[in-house]
PDB file of N, CA and C in Angstrom:
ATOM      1  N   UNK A   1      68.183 -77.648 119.869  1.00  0.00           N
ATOM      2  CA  UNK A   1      69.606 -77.562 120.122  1.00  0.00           C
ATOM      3  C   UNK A   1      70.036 -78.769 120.958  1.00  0.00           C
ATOM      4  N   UNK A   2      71.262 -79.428 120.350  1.00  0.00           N
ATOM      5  CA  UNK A   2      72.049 -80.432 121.129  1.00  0.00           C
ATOM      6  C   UNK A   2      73.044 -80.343 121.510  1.00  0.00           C
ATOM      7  N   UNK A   3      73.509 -80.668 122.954  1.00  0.00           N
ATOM      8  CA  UNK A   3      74.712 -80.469 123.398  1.00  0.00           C
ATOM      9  C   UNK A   3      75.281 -82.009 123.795  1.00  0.00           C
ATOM     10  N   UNK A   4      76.273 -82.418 122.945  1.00  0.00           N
ATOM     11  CA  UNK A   4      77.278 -83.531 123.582  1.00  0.00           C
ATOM     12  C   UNK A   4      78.061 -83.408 124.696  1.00  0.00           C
ATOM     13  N   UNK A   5      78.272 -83.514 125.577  1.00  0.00           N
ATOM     14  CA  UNK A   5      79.210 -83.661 126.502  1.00  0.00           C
ATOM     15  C   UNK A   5      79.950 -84.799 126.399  1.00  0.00           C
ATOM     16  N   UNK A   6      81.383 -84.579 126.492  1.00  0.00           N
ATOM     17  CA  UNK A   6      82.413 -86.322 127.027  1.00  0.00           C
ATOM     18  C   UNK A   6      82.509 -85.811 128.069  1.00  0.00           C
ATOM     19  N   UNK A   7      82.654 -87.320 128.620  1.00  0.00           N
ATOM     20  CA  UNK A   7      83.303 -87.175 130.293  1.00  0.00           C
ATOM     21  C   UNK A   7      84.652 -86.835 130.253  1.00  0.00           C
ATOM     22  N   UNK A   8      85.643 -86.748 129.770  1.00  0.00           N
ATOM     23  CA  UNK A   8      86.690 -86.487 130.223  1.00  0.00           C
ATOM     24  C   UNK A   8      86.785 -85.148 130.538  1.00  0.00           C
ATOM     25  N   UNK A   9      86.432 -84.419 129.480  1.00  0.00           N
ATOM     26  CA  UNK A   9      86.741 -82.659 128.967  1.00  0.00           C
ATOM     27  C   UNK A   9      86.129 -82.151 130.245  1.00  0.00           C
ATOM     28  N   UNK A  10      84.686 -82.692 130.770  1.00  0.00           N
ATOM     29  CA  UNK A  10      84.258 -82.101 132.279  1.00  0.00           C
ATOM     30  C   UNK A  10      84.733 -82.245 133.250  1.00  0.00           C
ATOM     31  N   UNK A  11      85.132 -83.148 133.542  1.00  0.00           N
ATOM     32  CA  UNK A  11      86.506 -83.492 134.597  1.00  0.00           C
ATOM     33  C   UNK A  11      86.948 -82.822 134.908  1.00  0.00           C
ATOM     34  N   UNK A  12      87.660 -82.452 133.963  1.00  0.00           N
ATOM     35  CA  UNK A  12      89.263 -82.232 133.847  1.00  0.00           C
ATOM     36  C   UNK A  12      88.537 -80.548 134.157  1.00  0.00           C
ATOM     37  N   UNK A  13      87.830 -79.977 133.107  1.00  0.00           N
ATOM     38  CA  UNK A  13      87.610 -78.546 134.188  1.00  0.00           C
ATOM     39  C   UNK A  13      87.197 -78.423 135.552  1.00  0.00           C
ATOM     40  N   UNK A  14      86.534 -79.105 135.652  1.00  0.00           N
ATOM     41  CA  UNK A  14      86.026 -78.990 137.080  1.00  0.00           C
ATOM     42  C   UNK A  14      87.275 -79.210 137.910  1.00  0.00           C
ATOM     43  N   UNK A  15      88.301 -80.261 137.632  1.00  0.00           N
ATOM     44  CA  UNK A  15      89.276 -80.830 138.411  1.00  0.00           C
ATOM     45  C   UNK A  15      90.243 -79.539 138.629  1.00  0.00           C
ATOM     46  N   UNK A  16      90.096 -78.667 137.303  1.00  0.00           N
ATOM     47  CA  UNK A  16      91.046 -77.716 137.097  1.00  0.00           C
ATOM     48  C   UNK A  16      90.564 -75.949 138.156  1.00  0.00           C
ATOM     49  N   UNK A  17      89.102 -76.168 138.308  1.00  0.00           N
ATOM     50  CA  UNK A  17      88.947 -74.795 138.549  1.00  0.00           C
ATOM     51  C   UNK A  17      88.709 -75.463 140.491  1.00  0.00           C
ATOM     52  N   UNK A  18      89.019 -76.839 140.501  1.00  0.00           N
ATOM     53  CA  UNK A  18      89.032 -76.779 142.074  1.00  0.00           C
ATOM     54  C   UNK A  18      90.706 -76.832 142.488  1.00  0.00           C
ATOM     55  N   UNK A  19      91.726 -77.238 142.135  1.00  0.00           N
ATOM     56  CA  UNK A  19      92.515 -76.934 141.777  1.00  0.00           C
ATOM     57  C   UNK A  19      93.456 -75.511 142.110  1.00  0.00           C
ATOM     58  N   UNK A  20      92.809 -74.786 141.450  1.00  0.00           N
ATOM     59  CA  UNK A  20      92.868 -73.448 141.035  1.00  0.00           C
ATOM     60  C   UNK A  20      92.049 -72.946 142.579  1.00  0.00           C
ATOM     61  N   UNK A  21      91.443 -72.847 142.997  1.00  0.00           N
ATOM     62  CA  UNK A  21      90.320 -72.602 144.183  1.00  0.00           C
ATOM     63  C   UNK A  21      91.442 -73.192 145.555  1.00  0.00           C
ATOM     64  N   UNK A  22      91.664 -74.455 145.528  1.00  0.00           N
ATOM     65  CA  UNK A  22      92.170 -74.699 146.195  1.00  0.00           C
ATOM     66  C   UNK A  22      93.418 -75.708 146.269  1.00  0.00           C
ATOM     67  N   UNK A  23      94.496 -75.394 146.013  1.00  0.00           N
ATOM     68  CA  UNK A  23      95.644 -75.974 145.324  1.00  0.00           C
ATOM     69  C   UNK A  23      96.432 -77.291 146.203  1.00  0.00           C
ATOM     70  N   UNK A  24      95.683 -77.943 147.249  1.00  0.00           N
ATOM     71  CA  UNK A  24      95.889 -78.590 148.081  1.00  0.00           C
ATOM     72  C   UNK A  24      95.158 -80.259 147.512  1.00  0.00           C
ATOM     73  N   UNK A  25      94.192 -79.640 146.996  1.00  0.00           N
ATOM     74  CA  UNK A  25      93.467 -80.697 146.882  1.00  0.00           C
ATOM     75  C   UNK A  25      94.395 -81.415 145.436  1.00  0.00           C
ATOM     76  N   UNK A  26      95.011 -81.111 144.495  1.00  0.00           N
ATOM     77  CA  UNK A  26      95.681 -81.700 143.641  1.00  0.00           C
ATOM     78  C   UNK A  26      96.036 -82.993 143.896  1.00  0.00           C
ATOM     79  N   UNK A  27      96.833 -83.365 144.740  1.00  0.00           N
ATOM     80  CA  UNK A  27      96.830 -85.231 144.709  1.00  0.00           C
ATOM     81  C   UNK A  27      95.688 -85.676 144.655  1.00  0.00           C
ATOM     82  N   UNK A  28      94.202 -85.389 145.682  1.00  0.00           N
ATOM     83  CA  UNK A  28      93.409 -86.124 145.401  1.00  0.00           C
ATOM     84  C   UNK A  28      92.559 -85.838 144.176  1.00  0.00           C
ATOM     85  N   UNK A  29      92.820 -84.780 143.430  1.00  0.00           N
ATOM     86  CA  UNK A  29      92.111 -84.745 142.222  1.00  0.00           C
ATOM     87  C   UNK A  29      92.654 -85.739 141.222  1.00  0.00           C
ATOM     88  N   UNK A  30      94.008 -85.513 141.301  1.00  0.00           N
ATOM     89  CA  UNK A  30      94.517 -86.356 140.250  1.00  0.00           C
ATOM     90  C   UNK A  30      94.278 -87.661 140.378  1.00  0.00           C
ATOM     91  N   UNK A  31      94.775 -88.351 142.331  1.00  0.00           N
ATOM     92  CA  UNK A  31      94.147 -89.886 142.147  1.00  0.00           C
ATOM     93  C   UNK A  31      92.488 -90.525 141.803  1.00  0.00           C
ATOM     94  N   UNK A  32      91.647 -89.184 142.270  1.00  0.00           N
ATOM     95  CA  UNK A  32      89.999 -89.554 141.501  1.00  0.00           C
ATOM     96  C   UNK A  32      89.972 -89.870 140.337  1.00  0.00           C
ATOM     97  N   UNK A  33      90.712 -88.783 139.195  1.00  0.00           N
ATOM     98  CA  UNK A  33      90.951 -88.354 138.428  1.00  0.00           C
ATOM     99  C   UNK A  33      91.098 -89.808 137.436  1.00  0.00           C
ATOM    100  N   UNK A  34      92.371 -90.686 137.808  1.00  0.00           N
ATOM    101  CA  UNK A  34      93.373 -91.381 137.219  1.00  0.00           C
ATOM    102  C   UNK A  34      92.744 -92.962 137.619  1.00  0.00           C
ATOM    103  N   UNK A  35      91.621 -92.546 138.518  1.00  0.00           N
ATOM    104  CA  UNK A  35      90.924 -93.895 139.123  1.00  0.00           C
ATOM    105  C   UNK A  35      89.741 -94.143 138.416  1.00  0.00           C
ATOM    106  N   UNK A  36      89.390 -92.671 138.064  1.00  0.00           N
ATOM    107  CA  UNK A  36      87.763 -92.448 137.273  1.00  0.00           C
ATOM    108  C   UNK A  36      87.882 -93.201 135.798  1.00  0.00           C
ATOM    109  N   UNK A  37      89.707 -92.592 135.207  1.00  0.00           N
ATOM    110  CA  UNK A  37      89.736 -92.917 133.790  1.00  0.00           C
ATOM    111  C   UNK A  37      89.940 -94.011 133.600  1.00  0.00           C
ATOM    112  N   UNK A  38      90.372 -94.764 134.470  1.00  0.00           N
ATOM    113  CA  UNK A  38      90.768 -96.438 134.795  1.00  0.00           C
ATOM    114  C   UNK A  38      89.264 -97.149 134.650  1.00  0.00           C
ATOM    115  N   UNK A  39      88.978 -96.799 135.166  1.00  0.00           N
ATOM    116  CA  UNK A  39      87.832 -97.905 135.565  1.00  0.00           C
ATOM    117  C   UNK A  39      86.747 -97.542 134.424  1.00  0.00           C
ATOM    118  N   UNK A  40      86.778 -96.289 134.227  1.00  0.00           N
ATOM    119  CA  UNK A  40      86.196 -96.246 132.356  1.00  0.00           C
ATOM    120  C   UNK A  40      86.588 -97.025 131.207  1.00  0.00           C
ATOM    121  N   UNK A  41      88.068 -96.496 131.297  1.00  0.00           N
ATOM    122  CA  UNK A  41      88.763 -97.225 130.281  1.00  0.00           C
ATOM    123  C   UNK A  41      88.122 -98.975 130.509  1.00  0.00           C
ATOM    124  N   UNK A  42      88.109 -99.083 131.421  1.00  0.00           N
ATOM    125  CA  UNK A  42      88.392-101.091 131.660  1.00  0.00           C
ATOM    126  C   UNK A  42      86.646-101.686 131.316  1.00  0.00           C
ATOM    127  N   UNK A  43      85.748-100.606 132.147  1.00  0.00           N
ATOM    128  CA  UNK A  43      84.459-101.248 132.002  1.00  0.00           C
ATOM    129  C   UNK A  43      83.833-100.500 130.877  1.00  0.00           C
ATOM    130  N   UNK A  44      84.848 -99.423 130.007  1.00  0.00           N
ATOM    131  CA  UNK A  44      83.449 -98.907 128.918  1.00  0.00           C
ATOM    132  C   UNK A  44      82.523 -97.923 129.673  1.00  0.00           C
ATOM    133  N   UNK A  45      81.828 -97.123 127.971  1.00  0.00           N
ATOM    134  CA  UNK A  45      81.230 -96.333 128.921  1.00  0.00           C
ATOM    135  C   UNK A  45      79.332 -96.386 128.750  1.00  0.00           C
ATOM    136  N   UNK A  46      79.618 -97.207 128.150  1.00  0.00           N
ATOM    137  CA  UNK A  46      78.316 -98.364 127.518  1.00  0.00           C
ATOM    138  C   UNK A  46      76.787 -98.095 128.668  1.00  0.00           C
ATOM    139  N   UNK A  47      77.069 -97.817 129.858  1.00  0.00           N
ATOM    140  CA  UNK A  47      76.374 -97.182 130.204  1.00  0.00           C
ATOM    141  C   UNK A  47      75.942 -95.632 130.759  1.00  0.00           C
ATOM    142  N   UNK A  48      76.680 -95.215 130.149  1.00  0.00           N
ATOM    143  CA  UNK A  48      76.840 -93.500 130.481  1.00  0.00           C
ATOM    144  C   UNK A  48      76.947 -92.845 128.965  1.00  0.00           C
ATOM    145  N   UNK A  49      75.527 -92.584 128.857  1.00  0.00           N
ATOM    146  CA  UNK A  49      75.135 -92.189 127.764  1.00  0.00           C
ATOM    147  C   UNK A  49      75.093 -90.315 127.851  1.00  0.00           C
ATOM    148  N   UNK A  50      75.386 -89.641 127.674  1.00  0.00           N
ATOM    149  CA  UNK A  50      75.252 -87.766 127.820  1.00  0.00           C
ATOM    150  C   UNK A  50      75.066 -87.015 126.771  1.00  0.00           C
ATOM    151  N   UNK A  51      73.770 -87.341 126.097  1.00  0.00           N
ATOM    152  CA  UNK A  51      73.803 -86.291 124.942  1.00  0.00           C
ATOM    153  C   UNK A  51      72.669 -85.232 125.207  1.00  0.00           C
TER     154      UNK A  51
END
């Protein structure tokens, strides 16, 4: 059995059930969040392989 994971889809739950846990933390989830997808987007994910 194989499981793919993307990085985004895990994120974003995790981002969502801390969030949800603790509803304070939202700005800084979102700026990790929006900093993580940035710097993916720009450098690729060429080394972050998750299968």
């Amino acid at each position: 059995m194989q499981i793919n994971l993307s990085f985004a889809p895990v994120v974003s739950l995790i981002a969502g059930i801390l969030i949800l846990a603790a509803p304070r933390l939202l700005n800084y989830i979102v700026a990790l969040y929006l900093i993580v997808m940035g710097l993916v987007g720009l450098f690729g994910t060429g080394a972050l392989h998750l299968h």
